[in-house]
PDB file of N, CA and C in Angstrom:
ATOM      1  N   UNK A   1      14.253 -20.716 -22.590  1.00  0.00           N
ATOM      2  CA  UNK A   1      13.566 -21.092 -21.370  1.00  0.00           C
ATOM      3  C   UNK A   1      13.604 -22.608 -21.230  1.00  0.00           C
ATOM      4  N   UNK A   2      13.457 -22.877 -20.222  1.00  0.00           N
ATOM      5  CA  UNK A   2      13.924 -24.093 -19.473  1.00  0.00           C
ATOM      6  C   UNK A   2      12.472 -25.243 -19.692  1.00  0.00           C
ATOM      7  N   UNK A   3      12.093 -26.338 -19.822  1.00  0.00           N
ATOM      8  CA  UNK A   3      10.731 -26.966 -19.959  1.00  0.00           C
ATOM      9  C   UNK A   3      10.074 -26.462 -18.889  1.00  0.00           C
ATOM     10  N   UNK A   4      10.631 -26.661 -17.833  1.00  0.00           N
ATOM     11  CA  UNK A   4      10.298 -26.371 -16.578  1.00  0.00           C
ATOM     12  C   UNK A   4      10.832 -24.638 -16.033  1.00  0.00           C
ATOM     13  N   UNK A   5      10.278 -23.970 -15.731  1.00  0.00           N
ATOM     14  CA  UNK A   5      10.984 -22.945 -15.237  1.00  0.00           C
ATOM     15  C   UNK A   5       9.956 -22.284 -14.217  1.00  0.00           C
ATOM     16  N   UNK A   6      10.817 -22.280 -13.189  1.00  0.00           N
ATOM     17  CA  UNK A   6       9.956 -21.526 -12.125  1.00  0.00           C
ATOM     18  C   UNK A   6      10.203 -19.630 -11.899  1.00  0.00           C
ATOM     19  N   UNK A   7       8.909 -19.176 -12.035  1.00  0.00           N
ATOM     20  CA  UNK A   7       8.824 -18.095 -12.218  1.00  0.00           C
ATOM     21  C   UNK A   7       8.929 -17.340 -11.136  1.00  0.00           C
ATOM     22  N   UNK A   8       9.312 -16.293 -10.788  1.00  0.00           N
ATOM     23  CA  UNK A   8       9.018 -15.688  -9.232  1.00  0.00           C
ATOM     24  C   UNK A   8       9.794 -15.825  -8.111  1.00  0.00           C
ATOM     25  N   UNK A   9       9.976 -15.191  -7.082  1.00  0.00           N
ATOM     26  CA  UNK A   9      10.898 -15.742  -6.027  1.00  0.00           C
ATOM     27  C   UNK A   9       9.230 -16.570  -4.798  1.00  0.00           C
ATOM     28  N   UNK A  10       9.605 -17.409  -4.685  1.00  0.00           N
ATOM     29  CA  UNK A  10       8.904 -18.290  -3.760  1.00  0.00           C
ATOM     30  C   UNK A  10       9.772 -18.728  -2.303  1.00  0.00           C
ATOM     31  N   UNK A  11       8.582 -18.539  -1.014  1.00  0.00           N
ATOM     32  CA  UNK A  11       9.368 -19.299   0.426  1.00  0.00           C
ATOM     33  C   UNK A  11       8.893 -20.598   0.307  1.00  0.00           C
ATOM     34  N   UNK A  12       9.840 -21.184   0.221  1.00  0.00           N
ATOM     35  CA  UNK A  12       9.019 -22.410   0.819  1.00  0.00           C
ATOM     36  C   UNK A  12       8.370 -23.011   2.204  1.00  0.00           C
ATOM     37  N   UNK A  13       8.827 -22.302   2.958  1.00  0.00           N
ATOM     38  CA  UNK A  13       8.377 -21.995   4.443  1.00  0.00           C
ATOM     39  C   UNK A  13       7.035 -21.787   4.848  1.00  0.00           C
ATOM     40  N   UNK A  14       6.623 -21.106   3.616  1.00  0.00           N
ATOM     41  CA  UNK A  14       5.210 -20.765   4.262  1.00  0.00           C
ATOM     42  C   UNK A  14       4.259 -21.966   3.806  1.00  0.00           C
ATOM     43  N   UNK A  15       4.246 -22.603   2.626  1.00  0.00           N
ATOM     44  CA  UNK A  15       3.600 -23.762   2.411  1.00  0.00           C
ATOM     45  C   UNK A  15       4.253 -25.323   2.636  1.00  0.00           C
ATOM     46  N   UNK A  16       4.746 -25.115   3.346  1.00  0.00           N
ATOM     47  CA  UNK A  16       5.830 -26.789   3.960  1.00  0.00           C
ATOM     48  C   UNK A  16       4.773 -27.366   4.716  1.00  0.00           C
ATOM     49  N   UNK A  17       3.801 -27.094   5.654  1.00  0.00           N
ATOM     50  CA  UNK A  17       2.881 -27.898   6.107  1.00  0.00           C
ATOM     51  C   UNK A  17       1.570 -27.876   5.051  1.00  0.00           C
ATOM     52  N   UNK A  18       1.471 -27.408   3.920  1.00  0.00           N
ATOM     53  CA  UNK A  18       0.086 -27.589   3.276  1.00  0.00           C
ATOM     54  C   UNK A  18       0.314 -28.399   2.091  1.00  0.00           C
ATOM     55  N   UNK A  19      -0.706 -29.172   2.001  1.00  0.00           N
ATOM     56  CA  UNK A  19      -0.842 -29.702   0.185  1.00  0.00           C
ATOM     57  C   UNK A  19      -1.910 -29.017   0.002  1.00  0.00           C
ATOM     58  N   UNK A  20      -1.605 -28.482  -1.380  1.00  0.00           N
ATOM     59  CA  UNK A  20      -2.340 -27.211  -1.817  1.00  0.00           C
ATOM     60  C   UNK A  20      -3.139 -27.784  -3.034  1.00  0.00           C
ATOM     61  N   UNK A  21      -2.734 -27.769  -4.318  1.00  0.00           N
ATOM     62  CA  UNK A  21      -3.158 -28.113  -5.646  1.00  0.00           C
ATOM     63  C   UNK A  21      -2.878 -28.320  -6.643  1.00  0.00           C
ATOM     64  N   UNK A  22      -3.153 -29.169  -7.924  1.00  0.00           N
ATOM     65  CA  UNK A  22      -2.598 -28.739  -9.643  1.00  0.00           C
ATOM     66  C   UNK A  22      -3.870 -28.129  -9.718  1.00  0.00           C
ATOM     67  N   UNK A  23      -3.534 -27.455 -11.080  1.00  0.00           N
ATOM     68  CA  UNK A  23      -4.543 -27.208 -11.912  1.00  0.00           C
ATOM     69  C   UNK A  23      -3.961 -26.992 -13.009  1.00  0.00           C
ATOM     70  N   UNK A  24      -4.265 -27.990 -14.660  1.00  0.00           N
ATOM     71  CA  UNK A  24      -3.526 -28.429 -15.687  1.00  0.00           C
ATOM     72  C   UNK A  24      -4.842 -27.743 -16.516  1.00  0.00           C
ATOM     73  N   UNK A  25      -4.534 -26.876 -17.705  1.00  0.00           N
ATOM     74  CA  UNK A  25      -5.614 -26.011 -18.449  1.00  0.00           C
ATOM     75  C   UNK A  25      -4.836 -26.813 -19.815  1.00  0.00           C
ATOM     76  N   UNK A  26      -5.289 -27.260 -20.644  1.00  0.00           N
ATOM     77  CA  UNK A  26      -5.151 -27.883 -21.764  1.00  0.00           C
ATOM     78  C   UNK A  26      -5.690 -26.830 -22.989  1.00  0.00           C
ATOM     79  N   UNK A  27      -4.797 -25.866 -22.790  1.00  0.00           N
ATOM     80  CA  UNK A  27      -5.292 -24.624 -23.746  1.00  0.00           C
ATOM     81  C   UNK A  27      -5.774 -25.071 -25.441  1.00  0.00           C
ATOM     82  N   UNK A  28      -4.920 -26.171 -26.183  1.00  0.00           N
ATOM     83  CA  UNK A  28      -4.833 -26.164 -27.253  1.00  0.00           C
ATOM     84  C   UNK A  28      -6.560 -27.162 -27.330  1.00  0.00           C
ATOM     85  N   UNK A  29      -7.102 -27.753 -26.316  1.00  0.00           N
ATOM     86  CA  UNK A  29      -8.200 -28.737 -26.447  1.00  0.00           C
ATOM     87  C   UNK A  29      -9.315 -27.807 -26.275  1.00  0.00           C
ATOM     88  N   UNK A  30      -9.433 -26.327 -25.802  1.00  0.00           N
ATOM     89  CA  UNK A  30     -10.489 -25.195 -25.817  1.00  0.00           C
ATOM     90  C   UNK A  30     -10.346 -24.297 -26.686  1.00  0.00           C
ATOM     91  N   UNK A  31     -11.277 -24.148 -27.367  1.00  0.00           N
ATOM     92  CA  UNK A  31     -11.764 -23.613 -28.631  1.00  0.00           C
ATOM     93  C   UNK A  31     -11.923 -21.939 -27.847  1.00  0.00           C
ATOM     94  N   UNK A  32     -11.146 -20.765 -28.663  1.00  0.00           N
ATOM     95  CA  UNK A  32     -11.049 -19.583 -28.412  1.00  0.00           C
ATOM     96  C   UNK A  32     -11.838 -18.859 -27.688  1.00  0.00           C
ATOM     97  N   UNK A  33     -13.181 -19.464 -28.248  1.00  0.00           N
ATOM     98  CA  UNK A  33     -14.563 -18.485 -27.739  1.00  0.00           C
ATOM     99  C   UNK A  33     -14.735 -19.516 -26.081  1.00  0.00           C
ATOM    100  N   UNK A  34     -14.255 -20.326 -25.983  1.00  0.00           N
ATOM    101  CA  UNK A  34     -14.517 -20.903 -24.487  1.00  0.00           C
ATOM    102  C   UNK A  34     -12.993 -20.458 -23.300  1.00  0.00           C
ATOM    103  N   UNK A  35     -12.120 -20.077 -23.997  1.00  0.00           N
ATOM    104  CA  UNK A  35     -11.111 -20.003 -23.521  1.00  0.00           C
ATOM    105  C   UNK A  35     -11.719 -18.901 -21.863  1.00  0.00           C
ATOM    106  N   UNK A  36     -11.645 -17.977 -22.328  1.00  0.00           N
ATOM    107  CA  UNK A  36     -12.268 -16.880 -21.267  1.00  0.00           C
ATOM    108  C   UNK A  36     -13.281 -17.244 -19.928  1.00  0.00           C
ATOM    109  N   UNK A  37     -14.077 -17.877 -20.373  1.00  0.00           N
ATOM    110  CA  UNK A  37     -15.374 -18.232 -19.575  1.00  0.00           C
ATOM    111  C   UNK A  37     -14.415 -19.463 -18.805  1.00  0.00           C
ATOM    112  N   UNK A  38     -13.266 -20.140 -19.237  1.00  0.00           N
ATOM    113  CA  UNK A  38     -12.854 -21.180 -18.320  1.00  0.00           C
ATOM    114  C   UNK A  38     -11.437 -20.644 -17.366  1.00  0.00           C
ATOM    115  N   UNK A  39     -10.888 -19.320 -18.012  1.00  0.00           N
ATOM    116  CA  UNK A  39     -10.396 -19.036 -17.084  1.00  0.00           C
ATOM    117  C   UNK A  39     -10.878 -18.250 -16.088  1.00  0.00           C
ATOM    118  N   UNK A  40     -12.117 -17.607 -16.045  1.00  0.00           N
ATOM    119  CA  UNK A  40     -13.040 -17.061 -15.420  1.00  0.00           C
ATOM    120  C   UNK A  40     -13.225 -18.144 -14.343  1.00  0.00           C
ATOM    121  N   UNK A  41     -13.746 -19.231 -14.668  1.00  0.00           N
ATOM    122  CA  UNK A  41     -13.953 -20.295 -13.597  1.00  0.00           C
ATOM    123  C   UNK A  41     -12.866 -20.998 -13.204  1.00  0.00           C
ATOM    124  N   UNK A  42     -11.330 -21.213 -13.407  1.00  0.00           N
ATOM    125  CA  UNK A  42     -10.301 -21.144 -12.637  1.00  0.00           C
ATOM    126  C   UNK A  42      -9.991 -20.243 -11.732  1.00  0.00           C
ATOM    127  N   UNK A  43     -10.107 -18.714 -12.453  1.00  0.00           N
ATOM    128  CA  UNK A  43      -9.896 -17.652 -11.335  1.00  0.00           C
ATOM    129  C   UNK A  43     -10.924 -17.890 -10.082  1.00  0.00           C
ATOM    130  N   UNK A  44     -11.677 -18.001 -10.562  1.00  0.00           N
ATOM    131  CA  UNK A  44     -12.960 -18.006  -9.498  1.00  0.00           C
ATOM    132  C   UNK A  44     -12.773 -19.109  -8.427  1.00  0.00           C
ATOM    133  N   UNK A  45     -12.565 -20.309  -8.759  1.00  0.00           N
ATOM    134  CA  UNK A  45     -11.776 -22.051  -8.178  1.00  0.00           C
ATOM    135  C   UNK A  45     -10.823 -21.626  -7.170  1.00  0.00           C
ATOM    136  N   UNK A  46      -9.851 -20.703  -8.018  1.00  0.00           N
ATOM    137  CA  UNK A  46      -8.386 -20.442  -7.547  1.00  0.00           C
ATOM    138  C   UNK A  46      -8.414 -19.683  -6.182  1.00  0.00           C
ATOM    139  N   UNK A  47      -9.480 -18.613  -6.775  1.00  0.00           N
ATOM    140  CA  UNK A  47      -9.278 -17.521  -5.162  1.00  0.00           C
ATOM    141  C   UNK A  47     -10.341 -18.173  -4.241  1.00  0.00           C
ATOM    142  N   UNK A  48     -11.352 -18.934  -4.634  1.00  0.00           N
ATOM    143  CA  UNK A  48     -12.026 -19.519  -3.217  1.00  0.00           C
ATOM    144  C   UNK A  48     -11.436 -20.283  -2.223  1.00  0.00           C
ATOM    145  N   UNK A  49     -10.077 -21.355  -2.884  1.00  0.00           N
ATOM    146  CA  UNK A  49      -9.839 -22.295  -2.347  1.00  0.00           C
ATOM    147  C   UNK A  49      -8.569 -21.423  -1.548  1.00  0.00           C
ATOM    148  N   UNK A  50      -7.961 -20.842  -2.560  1.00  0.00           N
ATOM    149  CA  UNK A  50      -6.945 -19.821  -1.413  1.00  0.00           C
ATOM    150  C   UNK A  50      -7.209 -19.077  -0.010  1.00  0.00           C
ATOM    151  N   UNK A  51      -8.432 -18.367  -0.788  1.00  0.00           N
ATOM    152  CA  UNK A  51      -9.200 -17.950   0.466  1.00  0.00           C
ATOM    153  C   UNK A  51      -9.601 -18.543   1.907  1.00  0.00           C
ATOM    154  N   UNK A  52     -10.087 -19.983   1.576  1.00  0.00           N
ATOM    155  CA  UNK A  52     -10.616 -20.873   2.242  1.00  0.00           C
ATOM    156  C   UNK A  52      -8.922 -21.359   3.521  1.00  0.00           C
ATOM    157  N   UNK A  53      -8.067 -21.147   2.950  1.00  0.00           N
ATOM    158  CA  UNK A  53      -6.813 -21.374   3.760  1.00  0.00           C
ATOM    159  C   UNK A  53      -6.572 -20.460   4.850  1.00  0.00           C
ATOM    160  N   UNK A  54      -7.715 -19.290   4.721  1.00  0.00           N
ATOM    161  CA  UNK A  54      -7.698 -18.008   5.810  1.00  0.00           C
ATOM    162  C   UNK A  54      -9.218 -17.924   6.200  1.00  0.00           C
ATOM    163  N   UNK A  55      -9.386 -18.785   7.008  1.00  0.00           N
ATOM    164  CA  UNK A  55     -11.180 -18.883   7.934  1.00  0.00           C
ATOM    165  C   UNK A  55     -11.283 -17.925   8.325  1.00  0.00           C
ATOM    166  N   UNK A  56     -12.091 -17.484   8.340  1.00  0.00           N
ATOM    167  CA  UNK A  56     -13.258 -16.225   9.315  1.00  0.00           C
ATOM    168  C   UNK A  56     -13.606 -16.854  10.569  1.00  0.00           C
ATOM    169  N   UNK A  57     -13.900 -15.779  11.542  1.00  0.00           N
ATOM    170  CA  UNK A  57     -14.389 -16.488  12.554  1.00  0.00           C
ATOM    171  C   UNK A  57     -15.281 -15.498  13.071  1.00  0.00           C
ATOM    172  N   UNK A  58     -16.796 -15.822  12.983  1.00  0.00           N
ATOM    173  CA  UNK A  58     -18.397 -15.298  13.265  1.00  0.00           C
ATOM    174  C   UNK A  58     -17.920 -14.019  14.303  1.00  0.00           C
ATOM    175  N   UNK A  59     -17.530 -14.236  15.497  1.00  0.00           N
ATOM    176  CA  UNK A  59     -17.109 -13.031  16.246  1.00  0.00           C
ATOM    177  C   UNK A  59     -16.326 -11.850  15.919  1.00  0.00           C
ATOM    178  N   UNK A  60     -15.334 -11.899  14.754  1.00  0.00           N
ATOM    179  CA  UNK A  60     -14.322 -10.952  14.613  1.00  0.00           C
ATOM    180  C   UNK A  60     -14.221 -10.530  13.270  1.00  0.00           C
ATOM    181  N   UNK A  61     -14.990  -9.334  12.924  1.00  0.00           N
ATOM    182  CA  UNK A  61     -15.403  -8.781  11.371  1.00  0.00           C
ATOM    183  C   UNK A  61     -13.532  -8.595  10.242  1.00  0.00           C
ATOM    184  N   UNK A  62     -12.850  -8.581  11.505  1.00  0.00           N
ATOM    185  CA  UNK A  62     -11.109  -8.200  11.065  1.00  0.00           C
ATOM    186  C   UNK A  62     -10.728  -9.498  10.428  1.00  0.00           C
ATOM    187  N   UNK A  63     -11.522 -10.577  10.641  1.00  0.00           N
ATOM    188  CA  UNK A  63     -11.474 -12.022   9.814  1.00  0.00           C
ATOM    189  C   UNK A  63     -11.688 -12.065   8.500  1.00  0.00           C
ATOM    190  N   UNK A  64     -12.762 -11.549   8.819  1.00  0.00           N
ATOM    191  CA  UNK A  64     -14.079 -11.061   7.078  1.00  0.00           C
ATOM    192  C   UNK A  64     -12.886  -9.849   6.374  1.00  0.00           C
ATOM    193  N   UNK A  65     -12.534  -8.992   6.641  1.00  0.00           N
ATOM    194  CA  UNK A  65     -12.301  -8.131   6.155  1.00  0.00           C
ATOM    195  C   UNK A  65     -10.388  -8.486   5.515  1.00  0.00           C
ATOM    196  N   UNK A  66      -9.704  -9.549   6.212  1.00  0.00           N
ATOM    197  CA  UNK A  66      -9.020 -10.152   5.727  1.00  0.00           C
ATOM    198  C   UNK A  66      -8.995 -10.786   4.365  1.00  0.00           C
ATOM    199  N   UNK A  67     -10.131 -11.938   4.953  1.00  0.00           N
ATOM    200  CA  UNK A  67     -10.031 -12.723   4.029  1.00  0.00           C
ATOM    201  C   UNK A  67     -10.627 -11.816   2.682  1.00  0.00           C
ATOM    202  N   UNK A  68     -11.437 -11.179   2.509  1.00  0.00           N
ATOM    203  CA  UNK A  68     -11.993  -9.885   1.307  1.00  0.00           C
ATOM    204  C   UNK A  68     -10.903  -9.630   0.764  1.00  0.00           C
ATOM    205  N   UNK A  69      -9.642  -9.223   1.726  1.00  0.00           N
ATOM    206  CA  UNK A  69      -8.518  -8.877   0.899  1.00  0.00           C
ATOM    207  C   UNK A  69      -7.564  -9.865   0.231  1.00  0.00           C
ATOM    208  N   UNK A  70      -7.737 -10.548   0.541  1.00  0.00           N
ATOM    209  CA  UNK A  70      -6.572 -11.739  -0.161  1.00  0.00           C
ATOM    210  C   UNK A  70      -7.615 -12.343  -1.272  1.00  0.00           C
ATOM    211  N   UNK A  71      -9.231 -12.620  -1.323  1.00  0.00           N
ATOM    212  CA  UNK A  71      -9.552 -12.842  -2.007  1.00  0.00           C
ATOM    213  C   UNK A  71      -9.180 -12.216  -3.504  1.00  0.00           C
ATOM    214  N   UNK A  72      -8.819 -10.626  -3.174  1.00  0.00           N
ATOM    215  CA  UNK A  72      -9.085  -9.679  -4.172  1.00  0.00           C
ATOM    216  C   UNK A  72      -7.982 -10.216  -4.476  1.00  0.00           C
ATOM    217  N   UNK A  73      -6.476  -9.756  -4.056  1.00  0.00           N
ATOM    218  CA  UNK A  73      -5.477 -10.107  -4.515  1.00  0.00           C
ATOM    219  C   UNK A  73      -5.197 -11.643  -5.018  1.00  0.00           C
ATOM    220  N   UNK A  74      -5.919 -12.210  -4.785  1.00  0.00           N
ATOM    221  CA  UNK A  74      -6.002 -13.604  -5.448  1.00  0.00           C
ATOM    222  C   UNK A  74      -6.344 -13.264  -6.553  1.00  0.00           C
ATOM    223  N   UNK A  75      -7.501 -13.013  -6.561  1.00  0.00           N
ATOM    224  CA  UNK A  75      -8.207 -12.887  -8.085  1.00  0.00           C
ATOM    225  C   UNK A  75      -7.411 -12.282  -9.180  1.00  0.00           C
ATOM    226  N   UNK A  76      -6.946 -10.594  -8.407  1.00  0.00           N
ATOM    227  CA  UNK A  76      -5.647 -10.284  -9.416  1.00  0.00           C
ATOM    228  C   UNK A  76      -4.628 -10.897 -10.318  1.00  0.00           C
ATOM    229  N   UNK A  77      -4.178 -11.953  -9.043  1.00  0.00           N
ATOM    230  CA  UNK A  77      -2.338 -12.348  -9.306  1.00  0.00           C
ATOM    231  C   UNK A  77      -3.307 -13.889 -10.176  1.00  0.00           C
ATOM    232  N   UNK A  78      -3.609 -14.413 -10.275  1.00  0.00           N
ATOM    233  CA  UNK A  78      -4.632 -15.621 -10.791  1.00  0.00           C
ATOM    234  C   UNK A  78      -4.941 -15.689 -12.363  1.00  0.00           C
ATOM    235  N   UNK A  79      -5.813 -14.236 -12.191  1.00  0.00           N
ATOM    236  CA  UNK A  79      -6.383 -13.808 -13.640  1.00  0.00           C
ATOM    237  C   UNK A  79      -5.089 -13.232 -14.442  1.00  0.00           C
ATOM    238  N   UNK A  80      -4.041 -12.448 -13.640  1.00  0.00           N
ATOM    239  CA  UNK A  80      -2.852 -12.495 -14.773  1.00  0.00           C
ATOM    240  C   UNK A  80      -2.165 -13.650 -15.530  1.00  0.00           C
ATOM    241  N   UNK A  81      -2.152 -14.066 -14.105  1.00  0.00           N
ATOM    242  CA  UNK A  81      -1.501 -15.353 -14.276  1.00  0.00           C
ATOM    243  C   UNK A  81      -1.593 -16.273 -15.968  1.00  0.00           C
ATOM    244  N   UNK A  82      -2.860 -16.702 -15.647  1.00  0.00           N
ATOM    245  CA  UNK A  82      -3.947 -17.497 -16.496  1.00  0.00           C
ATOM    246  C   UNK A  82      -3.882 -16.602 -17.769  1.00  0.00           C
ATOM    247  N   UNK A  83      -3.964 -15.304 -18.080  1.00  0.00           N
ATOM    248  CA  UNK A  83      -4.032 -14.147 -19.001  1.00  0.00           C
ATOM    249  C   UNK A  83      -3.074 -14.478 -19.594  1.00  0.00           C
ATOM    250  N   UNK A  84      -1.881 -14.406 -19.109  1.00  0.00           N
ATOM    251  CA  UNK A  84      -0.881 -14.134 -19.900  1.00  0.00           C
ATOM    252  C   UNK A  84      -0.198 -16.120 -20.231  1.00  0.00           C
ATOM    253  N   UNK A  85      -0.684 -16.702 -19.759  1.00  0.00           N
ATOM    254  CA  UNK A  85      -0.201 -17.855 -19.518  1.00  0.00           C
ATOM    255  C   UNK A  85      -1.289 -18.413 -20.701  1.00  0.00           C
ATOM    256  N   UNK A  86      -1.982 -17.913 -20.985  1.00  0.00           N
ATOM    257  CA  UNK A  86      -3.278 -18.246 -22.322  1.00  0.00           C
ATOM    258  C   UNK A  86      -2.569 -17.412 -23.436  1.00  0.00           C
ATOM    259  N   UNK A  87      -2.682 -16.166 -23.342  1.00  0.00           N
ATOM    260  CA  UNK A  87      -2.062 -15.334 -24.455  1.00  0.00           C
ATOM    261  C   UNK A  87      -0.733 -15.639 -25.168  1.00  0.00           C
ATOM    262  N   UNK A  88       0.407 -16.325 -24.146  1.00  0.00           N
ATOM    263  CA  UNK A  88       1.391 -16.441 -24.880  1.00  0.00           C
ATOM    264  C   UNK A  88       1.714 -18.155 -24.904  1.00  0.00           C
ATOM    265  N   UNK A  89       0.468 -19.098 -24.689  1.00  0.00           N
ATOM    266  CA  UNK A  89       0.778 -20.300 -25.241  1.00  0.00           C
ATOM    267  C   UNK A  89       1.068 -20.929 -26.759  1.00  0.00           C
ATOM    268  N   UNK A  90       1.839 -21.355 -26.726  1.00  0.00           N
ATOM    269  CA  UNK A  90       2.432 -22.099 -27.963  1.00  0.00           C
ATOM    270  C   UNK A  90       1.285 -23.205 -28.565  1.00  0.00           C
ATOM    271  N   UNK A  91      -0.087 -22.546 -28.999  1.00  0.00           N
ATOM    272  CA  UNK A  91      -0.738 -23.884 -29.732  1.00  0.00           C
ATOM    273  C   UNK A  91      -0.300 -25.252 -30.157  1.00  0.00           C
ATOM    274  N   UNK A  92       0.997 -25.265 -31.096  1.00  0.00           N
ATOM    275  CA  UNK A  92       1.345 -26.105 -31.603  1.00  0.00           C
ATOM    276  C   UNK A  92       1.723 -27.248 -30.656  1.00  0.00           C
ATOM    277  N   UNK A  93       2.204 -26.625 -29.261  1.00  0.00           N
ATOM    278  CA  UNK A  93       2.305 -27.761 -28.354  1.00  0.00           C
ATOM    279  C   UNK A  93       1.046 -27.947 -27.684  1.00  0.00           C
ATOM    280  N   UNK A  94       1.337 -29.813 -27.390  1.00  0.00           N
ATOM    281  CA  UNK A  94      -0.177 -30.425 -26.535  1.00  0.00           C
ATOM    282  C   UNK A  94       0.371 -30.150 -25.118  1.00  0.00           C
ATOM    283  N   UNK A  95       1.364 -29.523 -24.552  1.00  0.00           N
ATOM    284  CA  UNK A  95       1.553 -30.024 -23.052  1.00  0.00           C
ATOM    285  C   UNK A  95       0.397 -28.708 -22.233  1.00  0.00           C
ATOM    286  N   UNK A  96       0.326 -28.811 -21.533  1.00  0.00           N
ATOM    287  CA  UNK A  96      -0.956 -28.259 -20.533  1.00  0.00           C
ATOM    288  C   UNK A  96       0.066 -26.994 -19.996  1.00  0.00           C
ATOM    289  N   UNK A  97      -1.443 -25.951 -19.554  1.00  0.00           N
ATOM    290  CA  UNK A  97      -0.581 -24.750 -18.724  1.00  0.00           C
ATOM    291  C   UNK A  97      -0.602 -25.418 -17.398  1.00  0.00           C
ATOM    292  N   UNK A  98       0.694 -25.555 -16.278  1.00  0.00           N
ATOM    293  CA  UNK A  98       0.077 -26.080 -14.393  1.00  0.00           C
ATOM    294  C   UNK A  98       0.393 -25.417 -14.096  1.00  0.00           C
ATOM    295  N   UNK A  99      -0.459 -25.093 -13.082  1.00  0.00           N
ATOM    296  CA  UNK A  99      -0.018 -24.268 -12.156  1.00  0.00           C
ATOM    297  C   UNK A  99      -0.444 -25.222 -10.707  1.00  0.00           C
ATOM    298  N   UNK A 100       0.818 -25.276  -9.861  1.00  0.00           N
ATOM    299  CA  UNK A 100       1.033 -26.349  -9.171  1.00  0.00           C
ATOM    300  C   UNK A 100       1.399 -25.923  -7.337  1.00  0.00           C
ATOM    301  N   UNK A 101       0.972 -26.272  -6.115  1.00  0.00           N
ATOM    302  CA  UNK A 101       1.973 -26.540  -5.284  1.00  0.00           C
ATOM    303  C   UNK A 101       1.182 -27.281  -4.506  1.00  0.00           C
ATOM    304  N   UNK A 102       2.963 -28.656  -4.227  1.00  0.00           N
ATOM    305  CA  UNK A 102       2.394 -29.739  -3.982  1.00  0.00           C
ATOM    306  C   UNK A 102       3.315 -29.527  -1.744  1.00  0.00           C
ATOM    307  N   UNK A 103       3.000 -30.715  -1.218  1.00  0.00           N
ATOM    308  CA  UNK A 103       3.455 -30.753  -0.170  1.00  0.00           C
ATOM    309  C   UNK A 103       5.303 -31.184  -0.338  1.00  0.00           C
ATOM    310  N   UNK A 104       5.392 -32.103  -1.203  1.00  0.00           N
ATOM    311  CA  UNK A 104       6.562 -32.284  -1.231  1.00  0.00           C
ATOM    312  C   UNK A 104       7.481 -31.711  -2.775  1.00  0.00           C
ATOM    313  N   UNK A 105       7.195 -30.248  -2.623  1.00  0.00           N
ATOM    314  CA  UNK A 105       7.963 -30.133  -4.284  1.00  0.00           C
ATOM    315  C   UNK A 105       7.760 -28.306  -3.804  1.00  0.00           C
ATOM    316  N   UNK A 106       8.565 -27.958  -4.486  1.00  0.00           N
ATOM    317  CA  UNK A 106       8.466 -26.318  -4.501  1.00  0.00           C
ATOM    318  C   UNK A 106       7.249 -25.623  -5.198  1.00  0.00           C
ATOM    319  N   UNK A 107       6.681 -24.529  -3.939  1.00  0.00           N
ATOM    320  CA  UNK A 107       5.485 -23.918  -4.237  1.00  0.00           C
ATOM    321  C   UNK A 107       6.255 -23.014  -5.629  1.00  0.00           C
ATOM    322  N   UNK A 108       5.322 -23.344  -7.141  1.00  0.00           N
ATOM    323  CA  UNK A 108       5.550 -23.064  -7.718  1.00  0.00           C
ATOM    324  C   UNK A 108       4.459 -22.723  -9.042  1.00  0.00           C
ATOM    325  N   UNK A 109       4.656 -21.655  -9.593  1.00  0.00           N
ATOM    326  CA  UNK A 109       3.560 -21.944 -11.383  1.00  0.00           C
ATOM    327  C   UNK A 109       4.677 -22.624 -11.983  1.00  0.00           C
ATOM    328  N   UNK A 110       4.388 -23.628 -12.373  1.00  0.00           N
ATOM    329  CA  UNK A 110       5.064 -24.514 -13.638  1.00  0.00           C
ATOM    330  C   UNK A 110       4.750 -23.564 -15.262  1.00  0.00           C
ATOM    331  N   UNK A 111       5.044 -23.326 -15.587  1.00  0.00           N
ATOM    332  CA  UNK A 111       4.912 -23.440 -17.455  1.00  0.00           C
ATOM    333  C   UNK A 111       5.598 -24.513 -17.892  1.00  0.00           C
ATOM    334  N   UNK A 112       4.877 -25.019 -18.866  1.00  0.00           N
ATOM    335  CA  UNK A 112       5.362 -25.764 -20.293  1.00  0.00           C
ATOM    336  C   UNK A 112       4.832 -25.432 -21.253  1.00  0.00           C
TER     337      UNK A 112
END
């Protein structure tokens, strides 16, 4: 595997007008028993702010009931993410898990 390797097929189309986020988890600097409870609060970070990219609007419950759904599927694709991206980190290395997409760079999860 590549330092860099992008996982997944990604458009770039759909995020070309947004700057979105990093988020760098420094697995080897959290101690086992905290590991969980912080990807708990990434997942949680992750699907609000996603969410938040799909507003509701007070008149139209088909808003609410949207955004409910992408929340969920956020939370899903997030908590794997983070799961397996914790489970199969290489302790011995210091480099951070990112998961990244920026305005000018391909919507992407980074591993290192």
């Amino acid at each position: 595997m590549n330092q860099n390797q992008i996982l997944g097929n990604f458009r770039d189309d759909i995020l070309a007008d947004y700057k979105l986020f990093t988020l760098e988890l420094y697995v080897h600097a959290i101690s086992r028993v905290r590991r969980k409870q912080t990807r708990y609060l990434s997942v949680a970070f992750m699907t609000d702010y996603i969410a938040n990219l799909f507003p509701t609007q007070e008149d139209d419950i088909h808003t609410f009931e949207r955004q409910l759904k992408i929340k969920s599927a956020a939370t899903y694709i997030t908590n794997e993410l983070l799961e397996n991206c914790v489970k199969f980190h290489d302790n011995r290395l210091k480099h951070p898990i990112k998961i990244s997409s920026e305005q000018d760079a391909k919507p992407a999860a980074w591993l290192r």
